[in-house]
PDB file of N, CA and C in Angstrom:
ATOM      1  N   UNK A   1       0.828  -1.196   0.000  1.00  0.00           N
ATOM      2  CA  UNK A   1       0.000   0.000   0.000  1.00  0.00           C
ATOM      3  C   UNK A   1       0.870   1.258   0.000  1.00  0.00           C
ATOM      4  N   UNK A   2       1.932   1.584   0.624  1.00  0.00           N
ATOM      5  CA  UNK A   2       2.509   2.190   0.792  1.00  0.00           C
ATOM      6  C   UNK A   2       3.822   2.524  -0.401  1.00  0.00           C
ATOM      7  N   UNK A   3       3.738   1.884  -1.606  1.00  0.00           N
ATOM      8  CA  UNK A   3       4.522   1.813  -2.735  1.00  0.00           C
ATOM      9  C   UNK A   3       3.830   2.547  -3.028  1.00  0.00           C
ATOM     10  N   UNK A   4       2.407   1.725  -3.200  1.00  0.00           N
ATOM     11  CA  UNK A   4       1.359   2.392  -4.213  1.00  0.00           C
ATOM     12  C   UNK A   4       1.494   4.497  -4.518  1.00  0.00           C
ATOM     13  N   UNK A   5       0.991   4.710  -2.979  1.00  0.00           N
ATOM     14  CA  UNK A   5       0.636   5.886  -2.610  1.00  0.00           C
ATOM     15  C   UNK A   5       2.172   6.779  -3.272  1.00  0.00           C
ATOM     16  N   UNK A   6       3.152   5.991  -2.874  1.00  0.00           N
ATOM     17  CA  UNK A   6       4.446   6.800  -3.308  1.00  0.00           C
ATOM     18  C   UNK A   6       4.460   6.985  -4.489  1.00  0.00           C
ATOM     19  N   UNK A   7       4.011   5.761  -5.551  1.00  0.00           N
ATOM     20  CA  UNK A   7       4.102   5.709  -6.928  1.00  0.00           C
ATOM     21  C   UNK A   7       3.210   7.053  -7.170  1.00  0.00           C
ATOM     22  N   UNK A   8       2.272   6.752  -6.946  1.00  0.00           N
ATOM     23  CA  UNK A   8       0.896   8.167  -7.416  1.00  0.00           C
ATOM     24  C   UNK A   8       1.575   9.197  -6.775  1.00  0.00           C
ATOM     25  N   UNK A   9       2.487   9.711  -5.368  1.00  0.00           N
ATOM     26  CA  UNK A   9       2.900  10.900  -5.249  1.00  0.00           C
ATOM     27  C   UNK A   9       3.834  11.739  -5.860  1.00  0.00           C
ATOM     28  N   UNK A  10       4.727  10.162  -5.905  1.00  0.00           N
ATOM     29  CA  UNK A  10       6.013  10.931  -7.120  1.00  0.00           C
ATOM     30  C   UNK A  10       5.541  10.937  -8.931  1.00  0.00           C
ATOM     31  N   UNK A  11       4.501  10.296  -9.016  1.00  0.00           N
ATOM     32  CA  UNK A  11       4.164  10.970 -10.354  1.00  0.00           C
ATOM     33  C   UNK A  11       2.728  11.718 -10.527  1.00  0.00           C
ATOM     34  N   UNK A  12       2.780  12.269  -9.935  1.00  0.00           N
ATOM     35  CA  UNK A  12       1.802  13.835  -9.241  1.00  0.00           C
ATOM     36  C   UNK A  12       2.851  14.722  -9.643  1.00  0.00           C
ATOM     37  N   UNK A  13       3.862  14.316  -8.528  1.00  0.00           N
ATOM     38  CA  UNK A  13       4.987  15.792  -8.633  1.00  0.00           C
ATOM     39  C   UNK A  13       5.291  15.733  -9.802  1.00  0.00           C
ATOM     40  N   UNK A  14       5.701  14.471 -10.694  1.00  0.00           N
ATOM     41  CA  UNK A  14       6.527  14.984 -11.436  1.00  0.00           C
ATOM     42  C   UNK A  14       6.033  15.725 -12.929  1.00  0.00           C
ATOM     43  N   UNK A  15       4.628  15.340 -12.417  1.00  0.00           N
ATOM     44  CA  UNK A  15       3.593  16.155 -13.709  1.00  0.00           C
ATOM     45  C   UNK A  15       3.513  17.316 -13.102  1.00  0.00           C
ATOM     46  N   UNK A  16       3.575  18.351 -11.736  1.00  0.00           N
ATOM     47  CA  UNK A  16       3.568  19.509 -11.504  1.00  0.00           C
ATOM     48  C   UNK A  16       4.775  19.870 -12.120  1.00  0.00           C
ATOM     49  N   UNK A  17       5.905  19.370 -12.068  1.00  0.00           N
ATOM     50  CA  UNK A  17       7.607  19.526 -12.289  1.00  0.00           C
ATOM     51  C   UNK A  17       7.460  20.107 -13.780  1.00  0.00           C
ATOM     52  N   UNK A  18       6.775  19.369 -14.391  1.00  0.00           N
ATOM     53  CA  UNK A  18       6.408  19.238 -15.616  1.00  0.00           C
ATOM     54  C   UNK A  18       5.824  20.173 -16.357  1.00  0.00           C
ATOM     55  N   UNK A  19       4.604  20.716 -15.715  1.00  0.00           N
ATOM     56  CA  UNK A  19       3.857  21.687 -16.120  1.00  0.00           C
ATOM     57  C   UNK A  19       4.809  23.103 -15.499  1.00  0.00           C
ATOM     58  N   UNK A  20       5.086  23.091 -14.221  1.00  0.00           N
ATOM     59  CA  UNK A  20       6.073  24.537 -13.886  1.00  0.00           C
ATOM     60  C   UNK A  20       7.334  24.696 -14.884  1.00  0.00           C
ATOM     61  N   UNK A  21       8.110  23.730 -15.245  1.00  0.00           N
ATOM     62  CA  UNK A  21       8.896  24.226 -16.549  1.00  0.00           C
ATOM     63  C   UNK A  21       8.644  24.514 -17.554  1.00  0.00           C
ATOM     64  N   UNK A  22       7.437  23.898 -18.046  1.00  0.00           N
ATOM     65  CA  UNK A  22       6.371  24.345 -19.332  1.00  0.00           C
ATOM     66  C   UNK A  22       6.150  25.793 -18.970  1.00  0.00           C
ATOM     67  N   UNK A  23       5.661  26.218 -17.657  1.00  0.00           N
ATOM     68  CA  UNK A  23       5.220  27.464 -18.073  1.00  0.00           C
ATOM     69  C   UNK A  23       6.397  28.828 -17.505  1.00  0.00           C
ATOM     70  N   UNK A  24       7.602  28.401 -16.817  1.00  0.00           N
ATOM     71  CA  UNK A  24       8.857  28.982 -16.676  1.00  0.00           C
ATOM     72  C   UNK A  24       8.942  29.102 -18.277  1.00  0.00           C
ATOM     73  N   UNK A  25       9.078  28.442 -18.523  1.00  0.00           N
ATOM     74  CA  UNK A  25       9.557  28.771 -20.669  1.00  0.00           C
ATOM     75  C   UNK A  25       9.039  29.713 -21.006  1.00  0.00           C
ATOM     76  N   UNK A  26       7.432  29.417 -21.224  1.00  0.00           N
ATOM     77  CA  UNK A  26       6.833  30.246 -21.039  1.00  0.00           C
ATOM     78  C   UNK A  26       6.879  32.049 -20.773  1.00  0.00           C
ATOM     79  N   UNK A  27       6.900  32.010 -19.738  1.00  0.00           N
ATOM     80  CA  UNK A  27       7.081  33.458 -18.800  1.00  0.00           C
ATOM     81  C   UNK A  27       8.379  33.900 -19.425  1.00  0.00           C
ATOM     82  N   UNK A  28       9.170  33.465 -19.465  1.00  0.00           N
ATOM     83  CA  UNK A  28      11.031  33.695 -19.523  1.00  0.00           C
ATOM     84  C   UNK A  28      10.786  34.283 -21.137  1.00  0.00           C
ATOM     85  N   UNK A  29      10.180  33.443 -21.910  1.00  0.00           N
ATOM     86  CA  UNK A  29      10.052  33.678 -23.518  1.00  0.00           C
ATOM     87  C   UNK A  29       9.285  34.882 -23.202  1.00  0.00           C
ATOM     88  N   UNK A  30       8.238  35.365 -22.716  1.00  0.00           N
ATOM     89  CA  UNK A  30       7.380  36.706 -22.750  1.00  0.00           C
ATOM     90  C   UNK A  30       8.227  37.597 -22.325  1.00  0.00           C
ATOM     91  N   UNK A  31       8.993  37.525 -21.148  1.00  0.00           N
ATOM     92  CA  UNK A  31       9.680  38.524 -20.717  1.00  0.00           C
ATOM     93  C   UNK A  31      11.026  39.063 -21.720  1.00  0.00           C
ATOM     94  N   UNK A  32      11.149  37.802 -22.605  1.00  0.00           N
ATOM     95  CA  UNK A  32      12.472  38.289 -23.557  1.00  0.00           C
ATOM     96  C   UNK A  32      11.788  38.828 -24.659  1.00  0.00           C
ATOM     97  N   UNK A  33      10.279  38.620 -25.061  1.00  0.00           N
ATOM     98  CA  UNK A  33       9.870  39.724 -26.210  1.00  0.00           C
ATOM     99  C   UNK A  33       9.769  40.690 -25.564  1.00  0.00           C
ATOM    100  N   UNK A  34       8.686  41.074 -24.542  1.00  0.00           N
ATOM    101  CA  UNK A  34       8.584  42.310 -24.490  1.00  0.00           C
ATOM    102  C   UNK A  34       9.916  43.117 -23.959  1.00  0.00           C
ATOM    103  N   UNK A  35      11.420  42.864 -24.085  1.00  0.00           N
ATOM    104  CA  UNK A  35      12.372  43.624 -23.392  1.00  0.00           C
ATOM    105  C   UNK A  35      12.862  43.640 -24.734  1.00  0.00           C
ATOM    106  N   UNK A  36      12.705  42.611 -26.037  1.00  0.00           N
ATOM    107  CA  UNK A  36      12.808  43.053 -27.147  1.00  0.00           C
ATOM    108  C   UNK A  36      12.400  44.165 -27.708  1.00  0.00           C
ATOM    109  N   UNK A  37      10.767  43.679 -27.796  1.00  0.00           N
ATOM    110  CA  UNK A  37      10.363  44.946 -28.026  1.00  0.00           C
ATOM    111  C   UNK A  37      10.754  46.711 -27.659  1.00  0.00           C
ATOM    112  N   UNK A  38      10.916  46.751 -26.400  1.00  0.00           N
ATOM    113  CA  UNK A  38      11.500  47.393 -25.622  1.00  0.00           C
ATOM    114  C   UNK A  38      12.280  48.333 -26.532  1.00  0.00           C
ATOM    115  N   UNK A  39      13.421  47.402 -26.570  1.00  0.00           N
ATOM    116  CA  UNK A  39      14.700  47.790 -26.933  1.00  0.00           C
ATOM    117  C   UNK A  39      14.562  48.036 -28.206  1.00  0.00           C
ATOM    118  N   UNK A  40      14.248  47.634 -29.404  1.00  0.00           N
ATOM    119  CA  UNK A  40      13.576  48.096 -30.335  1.00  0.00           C
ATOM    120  C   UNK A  40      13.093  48.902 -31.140  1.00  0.00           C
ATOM    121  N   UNK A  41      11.793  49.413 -29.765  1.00  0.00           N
ATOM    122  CA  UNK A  41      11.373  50.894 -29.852  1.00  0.00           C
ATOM    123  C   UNK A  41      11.883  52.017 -29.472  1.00  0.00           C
ATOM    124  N   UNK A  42      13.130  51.769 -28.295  1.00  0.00           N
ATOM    125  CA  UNK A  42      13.986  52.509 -27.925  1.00  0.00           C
ATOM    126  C   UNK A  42      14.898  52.812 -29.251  1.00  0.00           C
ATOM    127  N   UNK A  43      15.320  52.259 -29.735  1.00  0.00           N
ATOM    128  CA  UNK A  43      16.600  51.960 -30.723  1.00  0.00           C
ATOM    129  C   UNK A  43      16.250  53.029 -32.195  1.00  0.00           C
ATOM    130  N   UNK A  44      14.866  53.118 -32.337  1.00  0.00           N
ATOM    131  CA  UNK A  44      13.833  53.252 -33.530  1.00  0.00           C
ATOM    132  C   UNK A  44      14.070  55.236 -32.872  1.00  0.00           C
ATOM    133  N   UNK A  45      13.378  55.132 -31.425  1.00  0.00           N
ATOM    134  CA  UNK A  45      13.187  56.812 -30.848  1.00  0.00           C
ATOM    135  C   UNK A  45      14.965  57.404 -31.370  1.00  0.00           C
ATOM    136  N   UNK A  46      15.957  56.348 -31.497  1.00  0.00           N
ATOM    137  CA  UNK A  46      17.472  57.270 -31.148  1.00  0.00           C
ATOM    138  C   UNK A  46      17.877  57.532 -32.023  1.00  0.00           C
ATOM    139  N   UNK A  47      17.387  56.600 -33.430  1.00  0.00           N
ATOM    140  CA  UNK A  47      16.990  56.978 -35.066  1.00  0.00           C
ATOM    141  C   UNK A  47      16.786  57.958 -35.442  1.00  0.00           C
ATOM    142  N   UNK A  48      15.465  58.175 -35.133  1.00  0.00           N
ATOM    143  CA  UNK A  48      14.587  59.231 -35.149  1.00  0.00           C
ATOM    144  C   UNK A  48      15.033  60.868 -34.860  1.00  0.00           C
ATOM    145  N   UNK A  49      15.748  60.513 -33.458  1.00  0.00           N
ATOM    146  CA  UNK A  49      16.269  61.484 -32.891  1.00  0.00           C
ATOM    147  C   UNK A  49      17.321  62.235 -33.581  1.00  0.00           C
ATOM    148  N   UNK A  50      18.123  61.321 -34.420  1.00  0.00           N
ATOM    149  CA  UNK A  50      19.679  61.477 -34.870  1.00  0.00           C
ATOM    150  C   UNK A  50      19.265  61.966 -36.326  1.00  0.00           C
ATOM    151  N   UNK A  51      18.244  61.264 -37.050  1.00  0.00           N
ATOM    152  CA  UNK A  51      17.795  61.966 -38.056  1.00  0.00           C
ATOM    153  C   UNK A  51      17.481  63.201 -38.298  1.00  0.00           C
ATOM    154  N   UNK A  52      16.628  63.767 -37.486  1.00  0.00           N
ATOM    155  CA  UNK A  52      16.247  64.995 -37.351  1.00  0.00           C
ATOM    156  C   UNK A  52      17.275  66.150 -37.475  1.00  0.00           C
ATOM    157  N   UNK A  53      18.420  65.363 -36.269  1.00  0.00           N
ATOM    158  CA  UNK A  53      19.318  66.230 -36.307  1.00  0.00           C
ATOM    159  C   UNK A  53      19.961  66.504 -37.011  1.00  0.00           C
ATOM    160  N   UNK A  54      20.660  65.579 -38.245  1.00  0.00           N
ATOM    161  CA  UNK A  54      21.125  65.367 -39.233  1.00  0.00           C
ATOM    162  C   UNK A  54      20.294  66.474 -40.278  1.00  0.00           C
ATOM    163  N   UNK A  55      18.980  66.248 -40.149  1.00  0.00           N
ATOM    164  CA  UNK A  55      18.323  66.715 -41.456  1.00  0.00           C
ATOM    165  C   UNK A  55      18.397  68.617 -41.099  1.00  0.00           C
ATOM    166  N   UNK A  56      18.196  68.503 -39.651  1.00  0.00           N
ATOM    167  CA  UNK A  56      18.444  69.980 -39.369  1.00  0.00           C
ATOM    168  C   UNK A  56      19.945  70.974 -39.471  1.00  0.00           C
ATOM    169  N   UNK A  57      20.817  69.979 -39.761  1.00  0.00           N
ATOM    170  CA  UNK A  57      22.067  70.105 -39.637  1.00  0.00           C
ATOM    171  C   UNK A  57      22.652  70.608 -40.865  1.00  0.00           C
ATOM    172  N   UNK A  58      21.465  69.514 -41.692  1.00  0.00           N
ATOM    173  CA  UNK A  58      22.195  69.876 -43.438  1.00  0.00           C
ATOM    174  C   UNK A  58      21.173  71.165 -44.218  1.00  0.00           C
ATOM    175  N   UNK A  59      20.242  71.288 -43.227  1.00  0.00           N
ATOM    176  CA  UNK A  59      19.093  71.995 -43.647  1.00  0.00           C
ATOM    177  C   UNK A  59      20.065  73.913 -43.832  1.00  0.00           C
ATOM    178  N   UNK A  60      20.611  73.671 -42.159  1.00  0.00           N
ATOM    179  CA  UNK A  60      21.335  74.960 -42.188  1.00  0.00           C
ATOM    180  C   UNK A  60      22.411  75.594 -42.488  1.00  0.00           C
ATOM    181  N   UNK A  61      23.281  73.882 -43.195  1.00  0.00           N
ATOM    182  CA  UNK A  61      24.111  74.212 -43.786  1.00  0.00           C
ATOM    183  C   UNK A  61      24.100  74.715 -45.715  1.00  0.00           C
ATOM    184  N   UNK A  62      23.119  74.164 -46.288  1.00  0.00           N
ATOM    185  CA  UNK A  62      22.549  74.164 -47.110  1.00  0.00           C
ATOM    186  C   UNK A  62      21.800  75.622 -47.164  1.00  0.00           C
ATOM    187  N   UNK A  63      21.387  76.618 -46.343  1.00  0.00           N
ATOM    188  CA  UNK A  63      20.942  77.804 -46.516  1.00  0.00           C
ATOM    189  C   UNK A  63      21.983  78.595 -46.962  1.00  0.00           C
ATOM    190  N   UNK A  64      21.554  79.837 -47.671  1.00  0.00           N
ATOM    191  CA  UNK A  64      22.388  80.585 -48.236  1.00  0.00           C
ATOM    192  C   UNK A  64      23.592  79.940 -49.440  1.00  0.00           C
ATOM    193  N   UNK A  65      23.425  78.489 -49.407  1.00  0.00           N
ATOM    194  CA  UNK A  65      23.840  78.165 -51.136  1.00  0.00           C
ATOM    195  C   UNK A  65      22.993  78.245 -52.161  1.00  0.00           C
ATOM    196  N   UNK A  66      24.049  78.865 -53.059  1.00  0.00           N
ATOM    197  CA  UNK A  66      23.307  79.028 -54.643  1.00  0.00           C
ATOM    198  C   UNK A  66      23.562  77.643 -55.388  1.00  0.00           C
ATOM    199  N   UNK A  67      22.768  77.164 -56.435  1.00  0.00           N
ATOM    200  CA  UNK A  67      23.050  76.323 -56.881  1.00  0.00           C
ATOM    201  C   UNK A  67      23.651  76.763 -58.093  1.00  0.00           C
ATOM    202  N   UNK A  68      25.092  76.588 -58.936  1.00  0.00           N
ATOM    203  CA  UNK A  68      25.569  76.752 -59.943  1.00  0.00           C
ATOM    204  C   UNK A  68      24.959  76.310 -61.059  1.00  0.00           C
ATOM    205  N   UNK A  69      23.968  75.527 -60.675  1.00  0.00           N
ATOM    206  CA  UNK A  69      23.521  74.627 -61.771  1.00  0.00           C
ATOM    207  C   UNK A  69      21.786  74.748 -62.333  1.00  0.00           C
ATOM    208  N   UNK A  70      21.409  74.345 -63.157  1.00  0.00           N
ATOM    209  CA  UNK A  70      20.104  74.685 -63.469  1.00  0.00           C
ATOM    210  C   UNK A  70      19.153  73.311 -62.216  1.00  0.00           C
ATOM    211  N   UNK A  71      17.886  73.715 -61.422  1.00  0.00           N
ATOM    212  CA  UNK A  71      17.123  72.346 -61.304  1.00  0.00           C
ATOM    213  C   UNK A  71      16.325  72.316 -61.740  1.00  0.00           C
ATOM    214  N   UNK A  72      15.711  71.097 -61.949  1.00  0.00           N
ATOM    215  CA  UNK A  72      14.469  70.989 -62.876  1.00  0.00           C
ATOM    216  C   UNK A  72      13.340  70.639 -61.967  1.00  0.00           C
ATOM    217  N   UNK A  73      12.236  70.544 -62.848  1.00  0.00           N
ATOM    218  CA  UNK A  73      11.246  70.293 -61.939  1.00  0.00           C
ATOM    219  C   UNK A  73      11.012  69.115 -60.745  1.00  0.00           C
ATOM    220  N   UNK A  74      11.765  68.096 -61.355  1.00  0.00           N
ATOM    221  CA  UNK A  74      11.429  66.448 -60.855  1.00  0.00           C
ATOM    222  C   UNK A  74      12.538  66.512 -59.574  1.00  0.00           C
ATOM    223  N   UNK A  75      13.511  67.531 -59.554  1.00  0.00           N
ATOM    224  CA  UNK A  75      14.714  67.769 -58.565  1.00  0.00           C
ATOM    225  C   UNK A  75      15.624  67.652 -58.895  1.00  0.00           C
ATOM    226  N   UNK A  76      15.978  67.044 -60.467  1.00  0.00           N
ATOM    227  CA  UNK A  76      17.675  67.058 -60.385  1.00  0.00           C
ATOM    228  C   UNK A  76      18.354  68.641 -60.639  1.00  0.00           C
ATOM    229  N   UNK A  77      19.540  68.153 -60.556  1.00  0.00           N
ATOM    230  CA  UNK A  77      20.384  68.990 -61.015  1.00  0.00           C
ATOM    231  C   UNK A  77      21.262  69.261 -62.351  1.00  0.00           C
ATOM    232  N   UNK A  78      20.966  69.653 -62.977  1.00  0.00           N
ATOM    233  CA  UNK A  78      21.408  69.484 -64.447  1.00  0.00           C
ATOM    234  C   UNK A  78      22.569  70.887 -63.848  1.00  0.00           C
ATOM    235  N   UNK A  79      23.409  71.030 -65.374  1.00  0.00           N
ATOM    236  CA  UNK A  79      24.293  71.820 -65.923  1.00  0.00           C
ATOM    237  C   UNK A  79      23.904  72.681 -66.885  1.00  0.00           C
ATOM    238  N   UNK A  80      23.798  73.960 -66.268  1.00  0.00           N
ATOM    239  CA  UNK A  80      23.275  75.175 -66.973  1.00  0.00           C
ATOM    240  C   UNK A  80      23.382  75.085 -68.466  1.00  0.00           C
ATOM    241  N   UNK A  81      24.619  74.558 -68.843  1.00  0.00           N
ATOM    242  CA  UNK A  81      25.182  74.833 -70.178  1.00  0.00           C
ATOM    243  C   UNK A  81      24.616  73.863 -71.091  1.00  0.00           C
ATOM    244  N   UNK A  82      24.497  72.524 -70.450  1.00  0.00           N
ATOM    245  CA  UNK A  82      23.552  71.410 -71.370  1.00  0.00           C
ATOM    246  C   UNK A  82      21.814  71.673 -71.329  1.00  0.00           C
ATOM    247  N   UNK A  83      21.542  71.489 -72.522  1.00  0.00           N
ATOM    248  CA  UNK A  83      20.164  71.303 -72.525  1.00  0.00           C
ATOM    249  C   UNK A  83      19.508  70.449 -73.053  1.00  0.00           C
ATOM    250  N   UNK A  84      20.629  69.378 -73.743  1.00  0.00           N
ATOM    251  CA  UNK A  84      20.232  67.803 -73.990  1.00  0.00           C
ATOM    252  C   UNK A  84      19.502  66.738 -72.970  1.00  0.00           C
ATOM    253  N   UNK A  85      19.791  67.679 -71.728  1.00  0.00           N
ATOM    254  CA  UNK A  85      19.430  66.309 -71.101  1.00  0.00           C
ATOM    255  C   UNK A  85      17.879  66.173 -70.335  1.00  0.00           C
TER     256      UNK A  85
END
């Protein structure tokens, strides 16, 4: 009788054992997306950030130049002197 009861206790536990590492995986895997994510969206804001600056950077360096050259409508820059192209 006393096998018995042991048999059914130790494989009780070892289906709890079982299911708590199933859902440790679990949890551990959620916590590594969302710190992905995280990091991510952080990474995306410092982009963002650096762009701006960049674009503001060339914006004011770019004031007060003339362009030597003819532009056209679509944006390029052609050469005053050609009109082949």
């Amino acid at each position: 009788m006393t096998g018995v009861i042991a048999f059914f206790l130790s494989a009780a536990s070892a289906y709890l054992v079982l299911n708590y590492q199933r859902l440790a995986r679990q949890t551990l895997r959620s916590i590594r997306v969302r710190l992905t994510r995280y990091r991510r969206k952080a990474a995306l804001e410092q982009l963002h950030m650096e762009r701006a600056e960049l674009h503001d950077g060339f914006a004011k360096l770019s004031k007060g130049l003339a362009l030597s050259d003819r532009l056209e409508p679509d944006g390029r820059v052609v050469d005053a002197e050609r009109d082949d192209v």
